[in-house]
C-alpha atoms as a PDB file:
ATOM      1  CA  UNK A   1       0.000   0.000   0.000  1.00  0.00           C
ATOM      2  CA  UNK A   2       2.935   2.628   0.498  1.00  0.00           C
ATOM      3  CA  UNK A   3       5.113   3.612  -2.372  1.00  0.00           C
ATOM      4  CA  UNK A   4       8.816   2.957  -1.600  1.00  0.00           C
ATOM      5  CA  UNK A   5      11.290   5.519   0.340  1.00  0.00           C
ATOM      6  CA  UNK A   6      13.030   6.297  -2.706  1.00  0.00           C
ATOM      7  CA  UNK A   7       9.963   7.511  -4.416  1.00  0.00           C
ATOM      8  CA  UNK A   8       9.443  10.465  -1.962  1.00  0.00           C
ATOM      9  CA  UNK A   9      13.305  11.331  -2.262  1.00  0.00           C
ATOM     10  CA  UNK A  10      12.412  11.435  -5.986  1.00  0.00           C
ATOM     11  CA  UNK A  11       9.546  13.935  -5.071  1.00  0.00           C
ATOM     12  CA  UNK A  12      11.671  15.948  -2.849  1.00  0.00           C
ATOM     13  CA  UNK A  13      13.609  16.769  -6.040  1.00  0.00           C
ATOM     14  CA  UNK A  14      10.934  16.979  -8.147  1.00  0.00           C
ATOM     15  CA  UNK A  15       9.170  19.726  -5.745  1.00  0.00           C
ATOM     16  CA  UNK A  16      12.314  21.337  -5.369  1.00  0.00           C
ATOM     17  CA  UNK A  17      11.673  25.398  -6.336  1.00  0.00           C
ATOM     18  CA  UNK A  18       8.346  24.601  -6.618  1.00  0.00           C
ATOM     19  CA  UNK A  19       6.715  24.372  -3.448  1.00  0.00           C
ATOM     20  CA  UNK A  20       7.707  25.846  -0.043  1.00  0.00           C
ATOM     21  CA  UNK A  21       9.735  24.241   1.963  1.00  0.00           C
ATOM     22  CA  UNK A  22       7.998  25.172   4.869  1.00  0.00           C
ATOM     23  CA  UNK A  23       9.072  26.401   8.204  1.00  0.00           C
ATOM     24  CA  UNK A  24       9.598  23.694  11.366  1.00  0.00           C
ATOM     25  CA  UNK A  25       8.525  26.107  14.623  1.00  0.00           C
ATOM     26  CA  UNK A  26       9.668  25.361  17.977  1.00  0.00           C
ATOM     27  CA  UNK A  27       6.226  25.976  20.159  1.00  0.00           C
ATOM     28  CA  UNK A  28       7.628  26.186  23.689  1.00  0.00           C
ATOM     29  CA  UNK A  29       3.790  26.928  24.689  1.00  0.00           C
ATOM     30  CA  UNK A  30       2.764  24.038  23.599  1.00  0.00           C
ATOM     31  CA  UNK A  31       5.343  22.080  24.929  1.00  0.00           C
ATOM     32  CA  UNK A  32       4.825  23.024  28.527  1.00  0.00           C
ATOM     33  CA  UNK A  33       1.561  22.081  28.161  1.00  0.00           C
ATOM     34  CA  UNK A  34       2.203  18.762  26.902  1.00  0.00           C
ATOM     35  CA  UNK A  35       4.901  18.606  28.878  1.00  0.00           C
ATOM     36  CA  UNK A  36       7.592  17.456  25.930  1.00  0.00           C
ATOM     37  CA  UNK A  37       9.456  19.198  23.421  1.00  0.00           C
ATOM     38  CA  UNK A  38       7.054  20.132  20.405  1.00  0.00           C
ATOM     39  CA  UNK A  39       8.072  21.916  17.046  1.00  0.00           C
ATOM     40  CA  UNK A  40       5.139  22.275  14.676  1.00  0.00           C
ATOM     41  CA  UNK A  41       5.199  21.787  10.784  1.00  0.00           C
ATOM     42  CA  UNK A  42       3.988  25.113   9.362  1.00  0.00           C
ATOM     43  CA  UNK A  43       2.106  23.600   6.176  1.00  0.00           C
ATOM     44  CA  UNK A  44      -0.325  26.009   6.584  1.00  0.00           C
ATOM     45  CA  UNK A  45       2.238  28.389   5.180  1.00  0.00           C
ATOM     46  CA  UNK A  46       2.445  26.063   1.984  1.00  0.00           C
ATOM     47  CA  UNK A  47       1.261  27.187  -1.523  1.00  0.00           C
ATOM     48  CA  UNK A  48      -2.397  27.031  -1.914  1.00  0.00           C
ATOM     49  CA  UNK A  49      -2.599  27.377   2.162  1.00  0.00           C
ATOM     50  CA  UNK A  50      -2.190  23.374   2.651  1.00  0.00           C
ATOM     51  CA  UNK A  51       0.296  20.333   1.915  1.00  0.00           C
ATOM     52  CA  UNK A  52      -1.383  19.117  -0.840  1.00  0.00           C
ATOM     53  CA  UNK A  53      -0.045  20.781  -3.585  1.00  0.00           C
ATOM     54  CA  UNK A  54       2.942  18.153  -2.818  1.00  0.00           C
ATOM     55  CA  UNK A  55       1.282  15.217  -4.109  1.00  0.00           C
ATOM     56  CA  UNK A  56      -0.675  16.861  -6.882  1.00  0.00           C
ATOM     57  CA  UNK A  57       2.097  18.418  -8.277  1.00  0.00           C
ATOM     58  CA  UNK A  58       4.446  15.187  -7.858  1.00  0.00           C
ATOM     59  CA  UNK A  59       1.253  13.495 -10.058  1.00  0.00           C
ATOM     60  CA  UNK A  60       0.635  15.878 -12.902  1.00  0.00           C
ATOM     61  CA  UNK A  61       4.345  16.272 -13.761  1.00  0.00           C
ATOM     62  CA  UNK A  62       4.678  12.517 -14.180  1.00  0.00           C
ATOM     63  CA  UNK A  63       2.309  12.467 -16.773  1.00  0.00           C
ATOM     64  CA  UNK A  64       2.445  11.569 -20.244  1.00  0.00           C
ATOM     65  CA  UNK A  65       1.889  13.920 -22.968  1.00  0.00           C
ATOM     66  CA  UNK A  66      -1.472  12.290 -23.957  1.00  0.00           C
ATOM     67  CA  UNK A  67      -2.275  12.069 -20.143  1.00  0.00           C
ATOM     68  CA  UNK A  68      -1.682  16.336 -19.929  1.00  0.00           C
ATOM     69  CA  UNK A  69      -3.925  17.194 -23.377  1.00  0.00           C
ATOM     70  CA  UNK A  70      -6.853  14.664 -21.695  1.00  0.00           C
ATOM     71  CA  UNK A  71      -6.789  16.708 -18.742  1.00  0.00           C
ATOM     72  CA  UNK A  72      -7.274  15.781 -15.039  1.00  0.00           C
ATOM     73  CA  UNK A  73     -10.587  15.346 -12.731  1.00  0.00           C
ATOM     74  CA  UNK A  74     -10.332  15.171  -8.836  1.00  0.00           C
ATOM     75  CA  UNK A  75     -12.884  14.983  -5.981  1.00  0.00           C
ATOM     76  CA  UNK A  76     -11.921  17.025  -3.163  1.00  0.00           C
ATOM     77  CA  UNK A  77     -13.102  18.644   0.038  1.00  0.00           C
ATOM     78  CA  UNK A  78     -11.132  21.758  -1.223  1.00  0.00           C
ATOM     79  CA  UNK A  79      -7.321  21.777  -0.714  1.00  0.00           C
ATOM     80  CA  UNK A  80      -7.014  18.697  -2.573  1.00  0.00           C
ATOM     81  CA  UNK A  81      -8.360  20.741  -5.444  1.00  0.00           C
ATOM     82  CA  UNK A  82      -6.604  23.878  -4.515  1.00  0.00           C
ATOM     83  CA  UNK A  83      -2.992  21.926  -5.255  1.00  0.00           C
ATOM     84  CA  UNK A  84      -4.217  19.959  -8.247  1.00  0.00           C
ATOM     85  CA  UNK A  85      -5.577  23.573  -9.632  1.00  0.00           C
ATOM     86  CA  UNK A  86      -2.554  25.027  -8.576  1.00  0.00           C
ATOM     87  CA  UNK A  87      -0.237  22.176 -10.262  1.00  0.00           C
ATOM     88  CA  UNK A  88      -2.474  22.086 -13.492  1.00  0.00           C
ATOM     89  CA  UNK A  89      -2.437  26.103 -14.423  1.00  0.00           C
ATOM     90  CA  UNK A  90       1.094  25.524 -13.608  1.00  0.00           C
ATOM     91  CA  UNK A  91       2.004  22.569 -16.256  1.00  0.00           C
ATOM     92  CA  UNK A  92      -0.697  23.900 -18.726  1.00  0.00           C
ATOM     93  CA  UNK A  93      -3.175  20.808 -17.810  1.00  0.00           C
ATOM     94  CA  UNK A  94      -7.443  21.704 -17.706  1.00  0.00           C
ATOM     95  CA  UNK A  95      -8.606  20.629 -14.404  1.00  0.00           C
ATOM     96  CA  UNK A  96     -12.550  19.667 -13.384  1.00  0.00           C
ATOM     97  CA  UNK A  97     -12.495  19.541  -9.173  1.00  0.00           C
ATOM     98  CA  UNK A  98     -15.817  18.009  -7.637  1.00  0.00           C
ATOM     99  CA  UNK A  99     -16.015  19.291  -4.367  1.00  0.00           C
ATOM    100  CA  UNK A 100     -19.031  19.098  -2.290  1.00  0.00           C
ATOM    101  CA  UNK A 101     -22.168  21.534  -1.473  1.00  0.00           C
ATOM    102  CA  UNK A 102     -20.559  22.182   1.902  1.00  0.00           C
ATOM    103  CA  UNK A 103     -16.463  23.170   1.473  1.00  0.00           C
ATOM    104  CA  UNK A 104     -15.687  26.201   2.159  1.00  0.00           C
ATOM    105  CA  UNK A 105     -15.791  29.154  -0.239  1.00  0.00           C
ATOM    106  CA  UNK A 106     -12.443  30.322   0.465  1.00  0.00           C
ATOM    107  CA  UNK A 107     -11.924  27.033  -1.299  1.00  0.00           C
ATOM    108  CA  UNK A 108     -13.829  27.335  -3.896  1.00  0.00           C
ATOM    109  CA  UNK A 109     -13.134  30.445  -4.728  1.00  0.00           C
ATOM    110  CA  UNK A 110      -9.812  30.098  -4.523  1.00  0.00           C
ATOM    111  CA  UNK A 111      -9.976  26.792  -6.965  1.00  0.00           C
ATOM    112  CA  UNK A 112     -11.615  28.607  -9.628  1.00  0.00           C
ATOM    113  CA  UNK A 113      -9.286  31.349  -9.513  1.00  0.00           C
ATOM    114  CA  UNK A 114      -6.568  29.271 -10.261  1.00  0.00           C
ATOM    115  CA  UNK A 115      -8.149  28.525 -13.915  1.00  0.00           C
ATOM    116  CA  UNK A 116      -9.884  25.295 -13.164  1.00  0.00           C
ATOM    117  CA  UNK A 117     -13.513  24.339 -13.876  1.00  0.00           C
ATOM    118  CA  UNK A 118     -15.656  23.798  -9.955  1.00  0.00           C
ATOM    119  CA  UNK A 119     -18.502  21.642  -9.812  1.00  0.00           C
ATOM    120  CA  UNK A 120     -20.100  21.874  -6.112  1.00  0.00           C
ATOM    121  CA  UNK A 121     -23.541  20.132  -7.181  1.00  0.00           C
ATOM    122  CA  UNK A 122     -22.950  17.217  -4.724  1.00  0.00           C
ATOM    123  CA  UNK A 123     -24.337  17.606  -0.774  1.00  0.00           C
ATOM    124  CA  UNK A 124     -21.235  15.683   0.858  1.00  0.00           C
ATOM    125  CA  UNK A 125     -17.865  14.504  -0.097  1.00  0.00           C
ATOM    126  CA  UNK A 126     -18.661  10.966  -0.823  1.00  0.00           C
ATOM    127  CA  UNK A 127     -20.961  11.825  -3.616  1.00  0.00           C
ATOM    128  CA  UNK A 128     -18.507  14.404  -5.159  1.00  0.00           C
ATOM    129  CA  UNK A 129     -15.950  11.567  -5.407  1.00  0.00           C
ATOM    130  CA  UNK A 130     -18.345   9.103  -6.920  1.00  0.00           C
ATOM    131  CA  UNK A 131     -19.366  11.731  -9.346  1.00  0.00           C
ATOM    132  CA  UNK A 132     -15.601  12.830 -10.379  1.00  0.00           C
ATOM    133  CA  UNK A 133     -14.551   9.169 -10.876  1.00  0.00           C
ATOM    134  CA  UNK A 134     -18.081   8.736 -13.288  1.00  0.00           C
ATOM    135  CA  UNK A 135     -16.878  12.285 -15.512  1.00  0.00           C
ATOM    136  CA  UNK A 136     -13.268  11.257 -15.809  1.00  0.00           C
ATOM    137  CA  UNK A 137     -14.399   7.878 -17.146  1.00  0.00           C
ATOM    138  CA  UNK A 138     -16.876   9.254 -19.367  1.00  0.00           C
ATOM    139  CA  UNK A 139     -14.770  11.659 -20.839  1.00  0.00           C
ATOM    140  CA  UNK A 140     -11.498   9.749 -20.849  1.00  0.00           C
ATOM    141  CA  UNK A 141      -9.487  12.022 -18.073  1.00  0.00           C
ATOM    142  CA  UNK A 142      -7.069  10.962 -15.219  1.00  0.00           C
ATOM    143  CA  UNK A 143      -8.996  10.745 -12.281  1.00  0.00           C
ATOM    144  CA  UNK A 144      -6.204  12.137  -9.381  1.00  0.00           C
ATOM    145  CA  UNK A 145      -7.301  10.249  -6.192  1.00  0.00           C
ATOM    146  CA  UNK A 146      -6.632  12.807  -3.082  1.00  0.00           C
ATOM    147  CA  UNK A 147      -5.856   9.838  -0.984  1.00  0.00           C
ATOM    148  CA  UNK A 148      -4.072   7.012  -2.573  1.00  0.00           C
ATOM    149  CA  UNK A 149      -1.532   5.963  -5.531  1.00  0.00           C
ATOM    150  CA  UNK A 150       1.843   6.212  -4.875  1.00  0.00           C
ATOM    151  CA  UNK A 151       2.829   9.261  -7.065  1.00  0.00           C
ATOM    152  CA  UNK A 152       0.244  11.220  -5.027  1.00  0.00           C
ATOM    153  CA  UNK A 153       1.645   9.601  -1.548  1.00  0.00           C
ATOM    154  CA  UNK A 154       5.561  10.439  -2.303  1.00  0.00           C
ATOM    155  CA  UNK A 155       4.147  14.225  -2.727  1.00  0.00           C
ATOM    156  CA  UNK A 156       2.727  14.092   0.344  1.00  0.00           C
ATOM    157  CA  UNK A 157       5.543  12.422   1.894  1.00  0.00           C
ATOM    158  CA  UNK A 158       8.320  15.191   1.525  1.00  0.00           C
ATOM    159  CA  UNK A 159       6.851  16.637   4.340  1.00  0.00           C
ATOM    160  CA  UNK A 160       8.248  13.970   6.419  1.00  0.00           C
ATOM    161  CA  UNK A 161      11.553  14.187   4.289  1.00  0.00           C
ATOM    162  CA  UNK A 162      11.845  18.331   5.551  1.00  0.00           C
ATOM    163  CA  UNK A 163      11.228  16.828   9.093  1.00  0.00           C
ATOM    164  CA  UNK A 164      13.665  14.655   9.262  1.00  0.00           C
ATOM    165  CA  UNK A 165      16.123  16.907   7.483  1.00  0.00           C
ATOM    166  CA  UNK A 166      15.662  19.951  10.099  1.00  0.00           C
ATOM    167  CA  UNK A 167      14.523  17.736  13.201  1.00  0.00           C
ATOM    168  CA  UNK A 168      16.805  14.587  13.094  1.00  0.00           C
ATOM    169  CA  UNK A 169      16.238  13.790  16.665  1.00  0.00           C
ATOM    170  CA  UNK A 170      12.349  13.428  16.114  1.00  0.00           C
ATOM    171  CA  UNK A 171      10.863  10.522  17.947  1.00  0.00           C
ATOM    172  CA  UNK A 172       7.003  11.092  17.190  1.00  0.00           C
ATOM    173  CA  UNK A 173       5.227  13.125  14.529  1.00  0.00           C
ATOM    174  CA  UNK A 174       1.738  13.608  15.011  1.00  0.00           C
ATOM    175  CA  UNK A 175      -0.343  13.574  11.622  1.00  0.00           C
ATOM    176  CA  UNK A 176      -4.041  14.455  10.920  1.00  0.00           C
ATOM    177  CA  UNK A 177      -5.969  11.652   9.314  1.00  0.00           C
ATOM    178  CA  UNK A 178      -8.436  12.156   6.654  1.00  0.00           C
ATOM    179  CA  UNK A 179      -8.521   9.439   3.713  1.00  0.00           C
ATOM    180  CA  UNK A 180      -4.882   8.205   4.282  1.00  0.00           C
ATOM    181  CA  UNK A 181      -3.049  10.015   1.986  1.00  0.00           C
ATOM    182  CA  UNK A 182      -0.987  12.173   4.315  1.00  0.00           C
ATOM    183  CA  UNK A 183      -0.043   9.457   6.890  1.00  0.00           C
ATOM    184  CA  UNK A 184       0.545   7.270   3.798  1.00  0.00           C
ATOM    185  CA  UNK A 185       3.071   9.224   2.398  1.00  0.00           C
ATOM    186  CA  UNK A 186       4.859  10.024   5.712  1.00  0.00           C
ATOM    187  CA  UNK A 187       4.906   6.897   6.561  1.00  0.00           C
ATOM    188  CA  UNK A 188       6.882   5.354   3.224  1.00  0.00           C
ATOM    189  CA  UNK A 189       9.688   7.573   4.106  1.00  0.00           C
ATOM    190  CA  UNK A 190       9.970   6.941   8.112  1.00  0.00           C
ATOM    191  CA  UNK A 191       9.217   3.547   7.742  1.00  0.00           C
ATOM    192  CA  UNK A 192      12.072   2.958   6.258  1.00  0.00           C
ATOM    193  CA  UNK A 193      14.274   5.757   6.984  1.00  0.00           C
ATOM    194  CA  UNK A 194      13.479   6.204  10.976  1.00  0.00           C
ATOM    195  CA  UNK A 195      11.460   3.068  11.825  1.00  0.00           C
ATOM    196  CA  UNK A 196      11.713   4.176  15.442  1.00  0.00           C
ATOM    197  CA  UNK A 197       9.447   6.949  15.054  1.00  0.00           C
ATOM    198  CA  UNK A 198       6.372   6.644  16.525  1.00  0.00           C
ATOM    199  CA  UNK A 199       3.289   8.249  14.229  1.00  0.00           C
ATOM    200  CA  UNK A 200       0.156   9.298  15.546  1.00  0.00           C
ATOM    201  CA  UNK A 201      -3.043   9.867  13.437  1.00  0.00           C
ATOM    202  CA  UNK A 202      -5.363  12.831  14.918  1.00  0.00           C
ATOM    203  CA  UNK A 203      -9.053  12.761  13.797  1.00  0.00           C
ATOM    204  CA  UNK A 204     -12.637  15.132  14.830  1.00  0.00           C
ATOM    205  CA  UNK A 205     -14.411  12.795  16.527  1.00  0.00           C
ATOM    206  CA  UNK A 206     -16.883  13.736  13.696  1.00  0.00           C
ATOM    207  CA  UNK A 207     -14.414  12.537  11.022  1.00  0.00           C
ATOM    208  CA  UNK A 208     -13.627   9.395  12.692  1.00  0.00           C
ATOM    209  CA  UNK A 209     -13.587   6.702   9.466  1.00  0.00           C
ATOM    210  CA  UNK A 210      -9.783   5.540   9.998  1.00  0.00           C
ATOM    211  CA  UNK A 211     -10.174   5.215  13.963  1.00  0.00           C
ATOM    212  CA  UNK A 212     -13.395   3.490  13.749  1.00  0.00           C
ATOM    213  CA  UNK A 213     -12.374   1.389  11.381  1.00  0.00           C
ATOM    214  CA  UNK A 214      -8.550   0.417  13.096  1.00  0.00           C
ATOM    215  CA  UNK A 215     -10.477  -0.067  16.210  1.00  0.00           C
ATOM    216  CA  UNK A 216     -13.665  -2.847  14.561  1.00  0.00           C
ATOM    217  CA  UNK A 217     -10.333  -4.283  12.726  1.00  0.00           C
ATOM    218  CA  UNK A 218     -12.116  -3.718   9.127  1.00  0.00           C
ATOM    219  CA  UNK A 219     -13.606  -0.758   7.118  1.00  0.00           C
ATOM    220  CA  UNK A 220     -16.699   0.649   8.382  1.00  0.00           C
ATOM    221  CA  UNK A 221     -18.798   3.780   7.362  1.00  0.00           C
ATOM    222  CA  UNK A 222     -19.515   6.443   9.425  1.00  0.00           C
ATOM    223  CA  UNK A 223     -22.062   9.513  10.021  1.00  0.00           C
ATOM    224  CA  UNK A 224     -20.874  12.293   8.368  1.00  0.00           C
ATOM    225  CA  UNK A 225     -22.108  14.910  10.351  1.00  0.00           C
ATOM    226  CA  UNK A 226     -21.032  19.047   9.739  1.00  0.00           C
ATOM    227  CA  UNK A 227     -17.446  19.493  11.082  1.00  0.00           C
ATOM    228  CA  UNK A 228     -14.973  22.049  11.599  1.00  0.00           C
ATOM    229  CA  UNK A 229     -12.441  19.808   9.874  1.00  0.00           C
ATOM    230  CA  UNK A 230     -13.869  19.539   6.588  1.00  0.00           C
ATOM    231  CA  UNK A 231     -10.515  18.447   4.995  1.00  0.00           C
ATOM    232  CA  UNK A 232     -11.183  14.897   6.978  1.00  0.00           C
ATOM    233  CA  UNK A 233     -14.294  14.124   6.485  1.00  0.00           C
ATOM    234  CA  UNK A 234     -16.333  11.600   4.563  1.00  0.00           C
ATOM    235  CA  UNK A 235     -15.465   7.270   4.782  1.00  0.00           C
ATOM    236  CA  UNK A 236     -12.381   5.515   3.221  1.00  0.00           C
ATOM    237  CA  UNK A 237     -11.961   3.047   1.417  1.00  0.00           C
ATOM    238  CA  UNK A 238     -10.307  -0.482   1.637  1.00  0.00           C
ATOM    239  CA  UNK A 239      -7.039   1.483   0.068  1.00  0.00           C
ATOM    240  CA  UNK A 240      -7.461   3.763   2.310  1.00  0.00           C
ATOM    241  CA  UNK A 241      -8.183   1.266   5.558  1.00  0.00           C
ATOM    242  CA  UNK A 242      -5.091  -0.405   4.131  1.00  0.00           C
ATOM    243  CA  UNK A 243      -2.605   2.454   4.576  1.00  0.00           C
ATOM    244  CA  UNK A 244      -4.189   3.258   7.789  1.00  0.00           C
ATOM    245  CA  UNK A 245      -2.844  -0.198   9.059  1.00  0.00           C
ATOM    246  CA  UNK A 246       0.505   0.101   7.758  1.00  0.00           C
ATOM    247  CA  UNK A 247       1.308   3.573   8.779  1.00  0.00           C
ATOM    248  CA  UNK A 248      -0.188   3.970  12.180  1.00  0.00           C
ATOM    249  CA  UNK A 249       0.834   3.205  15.762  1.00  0.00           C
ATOM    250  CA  UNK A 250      -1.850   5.242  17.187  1.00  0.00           C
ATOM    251  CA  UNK A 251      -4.569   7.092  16.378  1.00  0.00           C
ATOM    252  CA  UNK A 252      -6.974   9.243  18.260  1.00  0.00           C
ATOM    253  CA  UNK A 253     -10.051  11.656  18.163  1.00  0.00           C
ATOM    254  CA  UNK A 254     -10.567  15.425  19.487  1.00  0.00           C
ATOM    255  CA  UNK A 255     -13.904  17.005  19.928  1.00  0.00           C
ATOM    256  CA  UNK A 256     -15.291  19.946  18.061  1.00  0.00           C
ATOM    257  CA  UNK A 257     -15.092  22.427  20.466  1.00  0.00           C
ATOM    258  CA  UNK A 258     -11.193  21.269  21.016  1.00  0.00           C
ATOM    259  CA  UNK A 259     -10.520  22.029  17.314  1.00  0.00           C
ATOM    260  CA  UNK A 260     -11.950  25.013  17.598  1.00  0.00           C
ATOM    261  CA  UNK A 261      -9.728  26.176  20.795  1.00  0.00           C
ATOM    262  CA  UNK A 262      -6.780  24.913  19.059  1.00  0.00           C
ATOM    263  CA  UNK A 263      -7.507  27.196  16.148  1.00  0.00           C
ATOM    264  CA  UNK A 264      -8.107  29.937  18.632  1.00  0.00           C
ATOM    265  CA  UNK A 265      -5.203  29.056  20.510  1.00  0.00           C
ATOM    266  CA  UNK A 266      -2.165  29.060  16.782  1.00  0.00           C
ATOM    267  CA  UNK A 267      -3.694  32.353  16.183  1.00  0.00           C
ATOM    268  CA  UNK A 268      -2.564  33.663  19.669  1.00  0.00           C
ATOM    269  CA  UNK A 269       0.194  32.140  20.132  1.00  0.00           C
ATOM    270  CA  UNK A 270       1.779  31.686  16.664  1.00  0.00           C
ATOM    271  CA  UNK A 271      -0.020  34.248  14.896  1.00  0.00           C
ATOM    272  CA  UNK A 272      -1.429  31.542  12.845  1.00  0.00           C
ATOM    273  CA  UNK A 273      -4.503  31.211  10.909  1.00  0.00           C
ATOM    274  CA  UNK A 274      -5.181  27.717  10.852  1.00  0.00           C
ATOM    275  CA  UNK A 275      -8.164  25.430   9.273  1.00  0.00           C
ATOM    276  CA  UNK A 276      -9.709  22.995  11.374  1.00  0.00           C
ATOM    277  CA  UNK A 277      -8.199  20.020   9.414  1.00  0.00           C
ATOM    278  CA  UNK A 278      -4.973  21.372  10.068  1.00  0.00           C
ATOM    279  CA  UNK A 279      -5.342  21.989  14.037  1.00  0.00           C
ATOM    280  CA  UNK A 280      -6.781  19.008  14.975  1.00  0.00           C
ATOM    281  CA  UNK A 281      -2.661  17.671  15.850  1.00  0.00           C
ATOM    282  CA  UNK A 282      -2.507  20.609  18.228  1.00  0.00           C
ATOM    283  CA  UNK A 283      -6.067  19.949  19.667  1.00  0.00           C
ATOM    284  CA  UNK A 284      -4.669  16.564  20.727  1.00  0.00           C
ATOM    285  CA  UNK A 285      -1.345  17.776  22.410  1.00  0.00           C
ATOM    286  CA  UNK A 286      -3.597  20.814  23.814  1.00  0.00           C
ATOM    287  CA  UNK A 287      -5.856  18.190  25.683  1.00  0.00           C
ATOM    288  CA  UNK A 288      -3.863  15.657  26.528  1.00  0.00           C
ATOM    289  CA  UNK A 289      -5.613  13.271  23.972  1.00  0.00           C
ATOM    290  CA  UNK A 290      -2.246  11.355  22.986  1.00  0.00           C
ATOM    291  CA  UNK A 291      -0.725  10.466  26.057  1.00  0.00           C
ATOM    292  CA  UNK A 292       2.083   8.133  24.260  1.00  0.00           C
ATOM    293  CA  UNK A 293       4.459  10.803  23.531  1.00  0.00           C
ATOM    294  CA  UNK A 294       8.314  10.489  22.779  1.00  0.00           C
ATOM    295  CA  UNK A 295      10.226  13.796  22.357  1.00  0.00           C
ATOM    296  CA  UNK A 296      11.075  15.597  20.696  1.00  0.00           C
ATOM    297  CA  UNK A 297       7.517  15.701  18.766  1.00  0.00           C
ATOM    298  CA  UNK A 298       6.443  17.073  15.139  1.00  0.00           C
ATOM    299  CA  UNK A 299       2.959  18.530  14.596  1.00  0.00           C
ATOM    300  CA  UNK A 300       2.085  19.000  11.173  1.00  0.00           C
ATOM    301  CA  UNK A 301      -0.475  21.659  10.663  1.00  0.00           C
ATOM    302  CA  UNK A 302      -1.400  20.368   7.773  1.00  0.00           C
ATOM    303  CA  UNK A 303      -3.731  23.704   6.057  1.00  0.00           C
ATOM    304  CA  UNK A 304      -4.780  27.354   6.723  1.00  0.00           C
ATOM    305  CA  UNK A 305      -7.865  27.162   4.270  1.00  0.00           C
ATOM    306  CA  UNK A 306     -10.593  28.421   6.292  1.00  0.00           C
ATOM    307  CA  UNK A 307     -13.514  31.575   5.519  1.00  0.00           C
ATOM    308  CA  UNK A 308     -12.745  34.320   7.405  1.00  0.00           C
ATOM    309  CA  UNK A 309     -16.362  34.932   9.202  1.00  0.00           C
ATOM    310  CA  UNK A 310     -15.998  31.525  10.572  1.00  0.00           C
ATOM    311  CA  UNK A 311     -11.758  31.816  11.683  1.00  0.00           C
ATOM    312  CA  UNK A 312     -12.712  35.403  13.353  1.00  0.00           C
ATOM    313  CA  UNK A 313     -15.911  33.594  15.465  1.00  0.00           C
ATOM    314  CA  UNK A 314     -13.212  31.346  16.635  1.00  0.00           C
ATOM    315  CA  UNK A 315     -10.731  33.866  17.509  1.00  0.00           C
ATOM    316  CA  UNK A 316     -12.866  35.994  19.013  1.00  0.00           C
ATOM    317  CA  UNK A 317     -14.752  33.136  20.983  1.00  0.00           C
ATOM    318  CA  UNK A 318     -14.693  29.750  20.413  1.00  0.00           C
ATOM    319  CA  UNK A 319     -18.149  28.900  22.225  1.00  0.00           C
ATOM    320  CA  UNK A 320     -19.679  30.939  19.278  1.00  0.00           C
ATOM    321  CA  UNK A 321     -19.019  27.646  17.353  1.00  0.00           C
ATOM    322  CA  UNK A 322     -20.886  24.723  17.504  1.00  0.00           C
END
């Protein structure tokens, strides 16, 4: 299920001038309150506000010539389309993202200013993807999974590679968990590289689909309720379950109104403006929720993507969010 080490170092290079390397932040805050030595992985700082861009990138300049003039279709709960819009206006491919009723306009928006063609027709993630993987058959296009392949999880996995390169000490890195592809990625490279290092999955207990499904020991589907982390939501699939498996020593869940302080709590302490997807690592370390920790630890904050009425309720109070 994971692509091999030396296909992330192959990304690295490939990504190299292209996206940010982004910045590795001591957090002595945070550390005192979790009472170990924490350094968080700006991603939210990336291109396109989130780490995606790695893996969509790393996919659309592998392609083959005919692959480019077909064009590329994606399903996404918005960054995943952000990168792959990004990466397409970038290497002259069209793009068609399928992102649900729901994401966020800031994604949206953002998506079709980068040239690409938004459908938003579908109520919930699940039925975007379904729909994306119908159009690209139907009109012969790549279909870019946001979660699986191993192109798309070397992408993703330079993120580990930076980590390792500015923190060799690391002992655990603490990821959030949506469909796999992130932990997927990280895990090819520190499997192999730094098998000692423990990795930790972070989920909304509303976008619990991995940890349920780790926990019955098989895939199950789950309510997919309104969530501040929007960039995890929706089920996974066997693939997905798969990774999950292979790449995870723990995982575990934070509530809603924990996300919500956590996004509260980047902004004033790391002048941050952080998505829920993206805080849910520090919501964990903020509440004590992963008690297994070796130090020195790496948070990746994995996206900044969120509209600014909603990111200023939170600021100003999280119990103003539901």
């Amino acid at each position: 299920m994971l692509p091999p080490a030396a296909a992330v170092l192959a990304a690295g290079h490939r990504l190299r001038g292209v996206v940010e390397r982004t910045p590795l932040v001591p957090s002595p805050a945070l550390s005192l309150r979790a009472n170990t030595d924490v350094h968080l992985k700006c991603e939210c700082r990336q291109r396109t506000g989130s780490f995606k861009i790695r893996g969509a990138y790393n996919v659309l300049a592998t392609m083959s010539i005919d692959e480019k003039a077909r064009g590329v279709v994606a399903s996404s709960a918005g960054n995943h389309g952000l990168g792959l819009a990004w990466a397409a206006r970038h290497l002259g491919i069209r793009a068609t993202i399928f992102v649900p009723a729901t994401a966020p306009s800031v994604k949206r928006e953002g998506i079709v200013a980068l040239g690409a063609v938004i459908d938003a027709s579908q109520p919930d993630y699940d039925a975007a993807h379904r729909v994306a993987e119908e159009f690209a058959r139907a009109h012969e296009m790549v279909f870019v999974n946001p979660c699986a392949g191993d192109l798309l999880l070397a992408g993703q996995g330079t993120v580990a590679l930076e980590i390792l390169e500015e923190l060799p000490s690391v002992e655990t890195i603490v990821v959030p968990v949506g469909g796999g592809g992130l932990i997927g990625g990280v895990a090819s490279l520190v499997r192999v590289v730094a098998p000692h290092v423990r990795l930790i999955g972070v989920q909304s207990v509303k976008t619990n689909a991995m940890a349920a499904s780790l926990a019955a020991g098989q895939r199950v589907d789950v309510p997919v309720p309104p969530t501040l982390a929007d960039g995890l939501a929706g089920q996974i699939d066997d693939e997905g379950f798969a990774i999950g498996r292979a790449s995870l020593d723990e995982i575990v869940t934070v509530t809603e109104h924990e996300i919500a302080e956590a996004i509260a709590w980047l902004s004033h302490e790391h002048d941050m403006r952080v998505e829920g997807s993206g805080a849910v690592g520090v919501a964990a370390l903020l509440h004590q929720r992963a008690p297994s920790l070796v130090s020195p630890v790496a948070v990746v904050v994995s996206g900044g993507n969120i509209d600014d009425a909603r990111w200023r309720a939170i600021v100003d109070g999280p119990g103003a969010i539901d």
